[in-house]
N, C-alpha and C. Protein backbone atom coordinates (compact mmCIF):
# COMPACT_ATOMS: atom_id res chain seq x y z
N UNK A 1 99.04 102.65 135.04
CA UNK A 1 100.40 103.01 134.68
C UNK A 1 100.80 102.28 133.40
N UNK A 2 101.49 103.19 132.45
CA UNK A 2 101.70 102.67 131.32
C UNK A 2 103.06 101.63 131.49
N UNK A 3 102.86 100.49 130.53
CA UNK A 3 103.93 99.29 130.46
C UNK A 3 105.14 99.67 129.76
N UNK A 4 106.00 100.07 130.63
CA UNK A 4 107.38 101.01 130.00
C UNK A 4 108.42 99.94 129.25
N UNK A 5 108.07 98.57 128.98
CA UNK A 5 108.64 97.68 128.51
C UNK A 5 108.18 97.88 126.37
N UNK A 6 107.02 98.56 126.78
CA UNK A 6 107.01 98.79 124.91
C UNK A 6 107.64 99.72 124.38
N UNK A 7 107.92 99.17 123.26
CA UNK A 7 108.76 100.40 122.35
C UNK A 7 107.63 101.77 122.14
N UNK A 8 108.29 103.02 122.44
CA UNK A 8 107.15 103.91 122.67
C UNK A 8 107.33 104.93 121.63
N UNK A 9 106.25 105.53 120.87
CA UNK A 9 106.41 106.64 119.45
C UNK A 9 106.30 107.75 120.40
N UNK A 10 107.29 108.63 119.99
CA UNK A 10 106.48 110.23 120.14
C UNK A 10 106.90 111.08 119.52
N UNK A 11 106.95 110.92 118.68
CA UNK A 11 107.45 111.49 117.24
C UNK A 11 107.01 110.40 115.79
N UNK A 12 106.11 111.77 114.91
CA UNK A 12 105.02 110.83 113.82
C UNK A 12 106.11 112.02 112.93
N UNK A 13 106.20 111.17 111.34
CA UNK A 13 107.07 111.23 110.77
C UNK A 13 105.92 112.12 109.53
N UNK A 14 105.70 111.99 108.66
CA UNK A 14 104.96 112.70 107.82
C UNK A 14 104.87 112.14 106.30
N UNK A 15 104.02 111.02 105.16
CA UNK A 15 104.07 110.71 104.50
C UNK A 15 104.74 111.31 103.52
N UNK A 16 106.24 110.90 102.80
CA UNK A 16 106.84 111.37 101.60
C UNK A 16 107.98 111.65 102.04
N UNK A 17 108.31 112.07 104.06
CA UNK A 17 109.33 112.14 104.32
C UNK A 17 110.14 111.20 105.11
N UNK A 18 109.84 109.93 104.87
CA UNK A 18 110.70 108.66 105.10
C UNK A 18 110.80 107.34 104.15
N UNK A 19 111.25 106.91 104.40
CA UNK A 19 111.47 105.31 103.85
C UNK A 19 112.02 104.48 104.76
N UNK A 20 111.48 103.17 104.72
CA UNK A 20 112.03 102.08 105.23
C UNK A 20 111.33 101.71 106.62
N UNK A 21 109.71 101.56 106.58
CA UNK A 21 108.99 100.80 107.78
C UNK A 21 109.40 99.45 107.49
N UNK A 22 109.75 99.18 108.75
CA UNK A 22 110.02 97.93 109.29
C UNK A 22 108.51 97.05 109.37
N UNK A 23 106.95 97.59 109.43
CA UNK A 23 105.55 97.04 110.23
C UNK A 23 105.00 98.24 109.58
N UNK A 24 103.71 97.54 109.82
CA UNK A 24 102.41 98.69 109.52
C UNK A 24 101.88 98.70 110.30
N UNK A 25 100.60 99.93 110.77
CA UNK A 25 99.39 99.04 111.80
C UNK A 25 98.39 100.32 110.74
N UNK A 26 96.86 99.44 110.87
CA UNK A 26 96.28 99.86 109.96
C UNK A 26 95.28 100.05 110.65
N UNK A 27 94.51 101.63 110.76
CA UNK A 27 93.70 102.35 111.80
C UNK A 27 92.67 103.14 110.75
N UNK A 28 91.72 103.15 111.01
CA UNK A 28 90.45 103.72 110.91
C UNK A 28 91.01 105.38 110.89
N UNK A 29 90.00 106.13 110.39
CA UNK A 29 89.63 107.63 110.33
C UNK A 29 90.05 108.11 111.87
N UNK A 30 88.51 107.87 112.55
CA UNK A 30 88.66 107.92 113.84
C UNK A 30 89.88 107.39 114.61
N UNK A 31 90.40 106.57 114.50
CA UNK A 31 91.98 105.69 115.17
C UNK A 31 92.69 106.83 115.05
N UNK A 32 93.02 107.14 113.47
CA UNK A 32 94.35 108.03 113.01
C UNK A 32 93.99 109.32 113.96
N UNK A 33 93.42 109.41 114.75
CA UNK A 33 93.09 110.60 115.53
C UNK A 33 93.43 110.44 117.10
N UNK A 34 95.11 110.73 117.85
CA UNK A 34 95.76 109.95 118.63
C UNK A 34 96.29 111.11 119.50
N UNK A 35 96.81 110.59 121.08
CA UNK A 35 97.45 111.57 121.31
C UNK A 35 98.14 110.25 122.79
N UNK A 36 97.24 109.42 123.12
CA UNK A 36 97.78 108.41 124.08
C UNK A 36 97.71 107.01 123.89
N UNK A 37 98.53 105.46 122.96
CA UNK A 37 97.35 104.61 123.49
C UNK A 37 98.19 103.55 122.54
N UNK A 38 97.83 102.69 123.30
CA UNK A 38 98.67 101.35 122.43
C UNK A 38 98.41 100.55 121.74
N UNK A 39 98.90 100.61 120.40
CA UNK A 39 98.33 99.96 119.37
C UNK A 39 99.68 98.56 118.68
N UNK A 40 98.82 97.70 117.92
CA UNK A 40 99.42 96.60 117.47
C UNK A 40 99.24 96.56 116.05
N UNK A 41 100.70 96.21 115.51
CA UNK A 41 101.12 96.20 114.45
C UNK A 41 100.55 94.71 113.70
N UNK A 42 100.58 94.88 112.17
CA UNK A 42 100.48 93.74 111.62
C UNK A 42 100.49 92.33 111.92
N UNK A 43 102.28 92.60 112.00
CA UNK A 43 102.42 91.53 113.30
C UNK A 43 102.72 90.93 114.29
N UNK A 44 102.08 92.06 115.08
CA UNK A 44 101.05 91.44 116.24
C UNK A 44 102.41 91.91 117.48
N UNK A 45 102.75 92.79 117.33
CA UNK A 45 103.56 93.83 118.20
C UNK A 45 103.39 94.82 118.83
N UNK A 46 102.73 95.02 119.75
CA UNK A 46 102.80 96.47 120.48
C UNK A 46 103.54 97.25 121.11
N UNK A 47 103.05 98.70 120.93
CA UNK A 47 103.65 99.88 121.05
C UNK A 47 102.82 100.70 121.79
N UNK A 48 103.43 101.55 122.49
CA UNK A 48 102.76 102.48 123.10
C UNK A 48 103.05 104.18 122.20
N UNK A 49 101.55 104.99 121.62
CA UNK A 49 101.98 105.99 121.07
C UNK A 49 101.76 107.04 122.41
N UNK A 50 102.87 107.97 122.37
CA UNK A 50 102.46 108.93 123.38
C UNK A 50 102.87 110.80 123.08
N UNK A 51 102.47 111.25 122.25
CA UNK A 51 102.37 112.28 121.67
C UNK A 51 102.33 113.81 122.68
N UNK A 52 103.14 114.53 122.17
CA UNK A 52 102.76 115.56 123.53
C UNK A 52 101.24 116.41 123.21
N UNK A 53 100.89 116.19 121.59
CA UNK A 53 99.59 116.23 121.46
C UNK A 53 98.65 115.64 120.99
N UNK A 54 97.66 116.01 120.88
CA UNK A 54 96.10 115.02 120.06
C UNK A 54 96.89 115.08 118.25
N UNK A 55 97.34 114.36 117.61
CA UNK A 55 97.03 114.84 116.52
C UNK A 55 96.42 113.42 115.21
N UNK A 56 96.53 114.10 114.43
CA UNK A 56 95.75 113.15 112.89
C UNK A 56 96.65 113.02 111.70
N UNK A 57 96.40 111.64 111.92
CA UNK A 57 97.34 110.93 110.96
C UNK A 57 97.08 110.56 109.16
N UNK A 58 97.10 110.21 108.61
CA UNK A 58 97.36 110.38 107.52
C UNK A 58 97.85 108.85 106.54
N UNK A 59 97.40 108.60 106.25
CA UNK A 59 97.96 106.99 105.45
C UNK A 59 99.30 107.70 104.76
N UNK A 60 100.46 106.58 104.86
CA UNK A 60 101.65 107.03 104.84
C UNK A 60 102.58 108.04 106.11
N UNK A 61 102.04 108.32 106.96
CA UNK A 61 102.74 108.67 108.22
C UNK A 61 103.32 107.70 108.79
N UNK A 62 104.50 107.51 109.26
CA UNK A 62 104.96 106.85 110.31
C UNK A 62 105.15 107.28 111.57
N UNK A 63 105.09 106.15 112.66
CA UNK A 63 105.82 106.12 114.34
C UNK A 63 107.29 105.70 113.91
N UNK A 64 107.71 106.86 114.71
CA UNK A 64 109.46 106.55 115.23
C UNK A 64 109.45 105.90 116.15
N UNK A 65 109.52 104.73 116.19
CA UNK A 65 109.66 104.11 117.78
C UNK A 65 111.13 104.64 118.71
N UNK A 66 110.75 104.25 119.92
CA UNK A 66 111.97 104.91 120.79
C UNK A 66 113.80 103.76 120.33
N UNK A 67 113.28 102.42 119.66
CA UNK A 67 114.36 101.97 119.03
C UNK A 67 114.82 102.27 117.75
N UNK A 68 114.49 103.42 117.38
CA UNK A 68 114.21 104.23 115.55
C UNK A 68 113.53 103.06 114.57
N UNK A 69 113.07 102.29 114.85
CA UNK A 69 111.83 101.79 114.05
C UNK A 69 111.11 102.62 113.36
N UNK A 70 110.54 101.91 112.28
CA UNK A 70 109.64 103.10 111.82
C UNK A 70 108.13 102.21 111.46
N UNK A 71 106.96 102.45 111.89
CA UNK A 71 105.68 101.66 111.67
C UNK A 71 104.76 102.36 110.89
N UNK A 72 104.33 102.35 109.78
CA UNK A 72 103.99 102.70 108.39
C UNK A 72 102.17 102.65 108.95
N UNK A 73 101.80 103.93 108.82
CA UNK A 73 99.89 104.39 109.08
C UNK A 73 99.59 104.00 107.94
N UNK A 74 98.69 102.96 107.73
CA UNK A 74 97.74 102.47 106.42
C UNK A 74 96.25 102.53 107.03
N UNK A 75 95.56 103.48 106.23
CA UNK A 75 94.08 103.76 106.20
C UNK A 75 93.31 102.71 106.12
N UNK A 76 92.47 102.36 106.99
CA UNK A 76 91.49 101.04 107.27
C UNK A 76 90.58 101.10 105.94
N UNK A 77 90.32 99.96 105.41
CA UNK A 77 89.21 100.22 104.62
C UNK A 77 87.74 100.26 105.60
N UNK A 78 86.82 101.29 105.12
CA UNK A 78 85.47 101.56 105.86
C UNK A 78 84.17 101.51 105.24
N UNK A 79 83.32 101.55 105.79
CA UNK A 79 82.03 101.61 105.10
C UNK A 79 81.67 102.85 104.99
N UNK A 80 81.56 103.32 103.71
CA UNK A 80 81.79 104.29 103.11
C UNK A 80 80.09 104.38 102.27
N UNK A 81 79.88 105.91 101.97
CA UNK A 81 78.74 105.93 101.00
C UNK A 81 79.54 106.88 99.87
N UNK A 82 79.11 106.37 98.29
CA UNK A 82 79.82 107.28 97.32
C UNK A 82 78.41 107.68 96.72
N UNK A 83 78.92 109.35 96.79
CA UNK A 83 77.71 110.05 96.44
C UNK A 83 77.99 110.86 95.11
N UNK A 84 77.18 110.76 94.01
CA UNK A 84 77.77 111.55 92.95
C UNK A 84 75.79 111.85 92.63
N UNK A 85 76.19 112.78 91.64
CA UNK A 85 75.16 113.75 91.13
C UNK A 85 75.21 114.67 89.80
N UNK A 86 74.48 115.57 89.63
CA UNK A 86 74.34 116.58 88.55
C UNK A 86 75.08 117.48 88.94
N UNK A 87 75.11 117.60 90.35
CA UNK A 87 75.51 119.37 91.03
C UNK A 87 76.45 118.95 92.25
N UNK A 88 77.18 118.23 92.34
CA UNK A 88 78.06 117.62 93.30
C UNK A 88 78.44 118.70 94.44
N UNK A 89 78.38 120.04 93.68
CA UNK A 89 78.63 121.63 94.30
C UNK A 89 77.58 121.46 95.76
N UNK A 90 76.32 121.29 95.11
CA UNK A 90 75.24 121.84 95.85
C UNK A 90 75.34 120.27 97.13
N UNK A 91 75.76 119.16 96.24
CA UNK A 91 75.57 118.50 97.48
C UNK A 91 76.75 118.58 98.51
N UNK A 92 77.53 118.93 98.05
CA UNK A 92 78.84 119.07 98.97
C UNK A 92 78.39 120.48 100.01
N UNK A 93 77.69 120.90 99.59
CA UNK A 93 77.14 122.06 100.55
C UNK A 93 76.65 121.83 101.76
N UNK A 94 75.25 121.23 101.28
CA UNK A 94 74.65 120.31 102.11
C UNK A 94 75.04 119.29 102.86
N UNK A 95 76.44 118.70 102.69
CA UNK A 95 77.20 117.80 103.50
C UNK A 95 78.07 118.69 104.20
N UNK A 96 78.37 119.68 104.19
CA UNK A 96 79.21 120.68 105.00
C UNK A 96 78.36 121.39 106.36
N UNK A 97 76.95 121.58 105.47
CA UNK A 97 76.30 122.26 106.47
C UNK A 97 75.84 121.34 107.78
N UNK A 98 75.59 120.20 107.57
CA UNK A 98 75.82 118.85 108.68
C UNK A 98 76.85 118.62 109.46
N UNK A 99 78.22 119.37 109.21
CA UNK A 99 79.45 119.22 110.16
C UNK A 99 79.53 117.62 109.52
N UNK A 100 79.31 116.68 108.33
CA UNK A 100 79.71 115.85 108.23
C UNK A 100 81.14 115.67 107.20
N UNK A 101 82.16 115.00 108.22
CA UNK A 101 83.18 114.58 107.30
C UNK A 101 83.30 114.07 105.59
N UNK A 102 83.21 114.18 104.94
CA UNK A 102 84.05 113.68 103.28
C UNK A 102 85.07 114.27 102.47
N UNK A 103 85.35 113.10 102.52
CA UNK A 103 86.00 112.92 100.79
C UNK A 103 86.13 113.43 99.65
N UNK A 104 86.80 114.61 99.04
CA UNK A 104 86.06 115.14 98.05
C UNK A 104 87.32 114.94 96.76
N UNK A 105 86.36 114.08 96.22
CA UNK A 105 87.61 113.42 94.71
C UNK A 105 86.45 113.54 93.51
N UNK A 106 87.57 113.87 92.27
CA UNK A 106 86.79 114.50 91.16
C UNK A 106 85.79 113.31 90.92
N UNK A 107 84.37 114.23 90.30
CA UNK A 107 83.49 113.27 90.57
C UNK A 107 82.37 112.11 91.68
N UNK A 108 82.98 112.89 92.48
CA UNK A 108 82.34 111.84 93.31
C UNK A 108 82.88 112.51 94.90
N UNK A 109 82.14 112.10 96.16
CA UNK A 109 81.84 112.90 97.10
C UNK A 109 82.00 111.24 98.43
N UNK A 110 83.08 111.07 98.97
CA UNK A 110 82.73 110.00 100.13
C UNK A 110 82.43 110.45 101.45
N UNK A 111 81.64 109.55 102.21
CA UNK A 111 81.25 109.75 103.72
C UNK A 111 80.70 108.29 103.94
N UNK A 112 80.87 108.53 105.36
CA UNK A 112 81.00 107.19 106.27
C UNK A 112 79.36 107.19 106.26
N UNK A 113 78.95 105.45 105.90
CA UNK A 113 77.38 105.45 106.13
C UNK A 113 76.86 105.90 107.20
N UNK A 114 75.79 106.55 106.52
CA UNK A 114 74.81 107.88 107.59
C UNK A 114 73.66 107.67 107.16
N UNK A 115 72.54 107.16 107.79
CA UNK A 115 71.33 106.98 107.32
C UNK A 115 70.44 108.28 106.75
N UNK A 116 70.45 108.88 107.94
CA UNK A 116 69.43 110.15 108.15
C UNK A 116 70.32 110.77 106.69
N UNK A 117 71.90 111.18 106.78
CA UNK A 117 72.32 111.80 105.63
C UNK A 117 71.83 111.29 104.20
N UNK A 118 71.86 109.91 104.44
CA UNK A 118 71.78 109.61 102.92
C UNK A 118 70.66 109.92 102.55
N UNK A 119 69.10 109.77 103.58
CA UNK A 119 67.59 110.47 103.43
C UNK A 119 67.71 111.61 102.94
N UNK A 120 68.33 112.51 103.43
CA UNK A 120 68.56 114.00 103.26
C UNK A 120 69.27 114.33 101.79
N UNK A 121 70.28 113.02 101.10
CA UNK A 121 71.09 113.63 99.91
C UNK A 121 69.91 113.12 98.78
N UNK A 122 69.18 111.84 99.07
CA UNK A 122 68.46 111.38 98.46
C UNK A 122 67.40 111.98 97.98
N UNK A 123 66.95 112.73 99.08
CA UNK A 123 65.74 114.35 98.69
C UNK A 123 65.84 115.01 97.66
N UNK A 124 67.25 115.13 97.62
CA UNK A 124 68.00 116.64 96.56
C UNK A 124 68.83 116.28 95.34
N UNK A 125 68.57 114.84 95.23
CA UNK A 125 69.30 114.19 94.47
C UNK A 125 70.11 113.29 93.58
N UNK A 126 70.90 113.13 94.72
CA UNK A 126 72.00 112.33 94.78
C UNK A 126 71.89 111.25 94.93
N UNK A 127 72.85 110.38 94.09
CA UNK A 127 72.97 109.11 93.68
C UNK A 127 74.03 108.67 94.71
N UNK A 128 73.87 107.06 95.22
CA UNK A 128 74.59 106.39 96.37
C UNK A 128 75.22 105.48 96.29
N UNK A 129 76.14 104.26 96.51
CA UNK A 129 76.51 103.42 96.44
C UNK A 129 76.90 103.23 97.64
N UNK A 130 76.68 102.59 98.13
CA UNK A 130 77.51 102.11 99.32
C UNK A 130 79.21 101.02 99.21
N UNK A 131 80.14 101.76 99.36
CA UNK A 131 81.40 101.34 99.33
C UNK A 131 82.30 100.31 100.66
N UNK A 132 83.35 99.83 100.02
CA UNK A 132 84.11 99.88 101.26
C UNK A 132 85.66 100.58 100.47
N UNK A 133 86.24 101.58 101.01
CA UNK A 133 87.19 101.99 101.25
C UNK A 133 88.07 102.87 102.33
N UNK A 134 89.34 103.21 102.33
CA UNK A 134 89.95 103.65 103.18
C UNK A 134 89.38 105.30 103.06
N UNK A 135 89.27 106.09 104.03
CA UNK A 135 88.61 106.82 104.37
C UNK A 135 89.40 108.42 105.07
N UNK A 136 89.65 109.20 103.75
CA UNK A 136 90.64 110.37 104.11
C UNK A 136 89.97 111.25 103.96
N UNK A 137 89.05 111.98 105.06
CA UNK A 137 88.14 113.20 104.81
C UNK A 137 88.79 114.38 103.89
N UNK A 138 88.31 115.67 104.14
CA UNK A 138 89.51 116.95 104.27
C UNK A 138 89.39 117.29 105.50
N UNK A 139 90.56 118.11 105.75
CA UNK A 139 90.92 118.79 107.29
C UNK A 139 89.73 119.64 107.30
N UNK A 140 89.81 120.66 108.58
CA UNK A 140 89.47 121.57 109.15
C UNK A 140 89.53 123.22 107.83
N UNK A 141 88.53 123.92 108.57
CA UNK A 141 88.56 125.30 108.03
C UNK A 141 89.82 125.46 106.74
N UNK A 142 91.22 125.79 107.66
CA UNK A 142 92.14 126.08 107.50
C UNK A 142 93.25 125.29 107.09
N UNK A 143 92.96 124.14 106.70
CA UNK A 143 93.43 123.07 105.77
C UNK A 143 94.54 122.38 106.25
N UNK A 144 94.08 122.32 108.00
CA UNK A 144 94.69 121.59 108.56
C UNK A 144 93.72 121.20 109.47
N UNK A 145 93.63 119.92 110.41
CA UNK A 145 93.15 119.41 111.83
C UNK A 145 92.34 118.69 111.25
N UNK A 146 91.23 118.11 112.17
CA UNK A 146 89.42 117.80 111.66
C UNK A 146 88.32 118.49 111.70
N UNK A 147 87.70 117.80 111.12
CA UNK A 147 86.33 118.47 111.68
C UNK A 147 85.54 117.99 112.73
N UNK A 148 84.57 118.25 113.28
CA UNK A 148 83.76 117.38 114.08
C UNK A 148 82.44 118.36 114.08
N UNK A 149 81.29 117.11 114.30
CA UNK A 149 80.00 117.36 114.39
C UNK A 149 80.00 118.08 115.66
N UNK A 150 78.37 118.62 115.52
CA UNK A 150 77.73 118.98 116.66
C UNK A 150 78.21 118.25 118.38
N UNK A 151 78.32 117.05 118.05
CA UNK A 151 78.27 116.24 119.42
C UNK A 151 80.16 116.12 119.71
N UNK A 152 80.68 116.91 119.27
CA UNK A 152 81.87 117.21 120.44
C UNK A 152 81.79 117.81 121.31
């Protein structure tokens, strides 16, 4: 049974359409992907989020807390691979056809370190670095949701 003593979100606000977080809490790719579960702020405050659905968050989204608080989504920095090339086209292909999540910013192509992937871009190509940054794939098909691999 959930601890009805925390301030509880269920309502996520949408980056550009607020001002004035009171806290941050700073969540991973995977994290920003929510629908039940209690998380702690900067500092060091918990909340319970409880959403009437699964959804994905966004650096710059906020929680409305049930006291109108507002707690500011900042993108975790991650271990990241930056992939650039001759044909960035063809490798972005090949990273699509994997069901793998990235990044796609001029010049350059991010995804979360993947061994077998990086074997596979390395074949055809592509140049690597291994990074750390915050980690904003693109959505789904239809330029909204996620994606997910094979193993959902």
């Amino acid at each position: 049974m959930a601890d009805m003593t925390l301030p509880t979100c269920r309502n996520i606000l949408r980056a550009g359409c607020w001002t004035g977080a009171q806290d941050i809490v700073t969540l991973t790719y995977d994290a920003r992907f929510l629908r039940r579960k209690v998380l702690c702020t900067s500092s060091g405050e918990r909340f319970l989020v409880d959403l009437e659905h699964t959804t994905s968050l966004e650096d710059g989204d906020a929680f409305r807390l049930s006291d109108d608080r507002l707690i500011q989504v900042v993108s975790a920095v991650e271990d990241l691979l930056e992939i650039t090339g001759p044909d960035l086209t063809r490798l972005a292909w090949h990273i699509g056809n994997r069901h793998t999540p990235c990044q796609i910013e001029p010049g350059r192509i991010l995804i979360r370190r993947d061994h077998v992937i990086r074997g596979m871009l390395e074949q055809i190509g592509a140049t690597m670095h291994e990074i750390s940054a915050p980690f904003s794939p693109e959505g789904g098909a239809y330029g909204h949701g996620r994606t997910h691999g094979h193993d959902h």
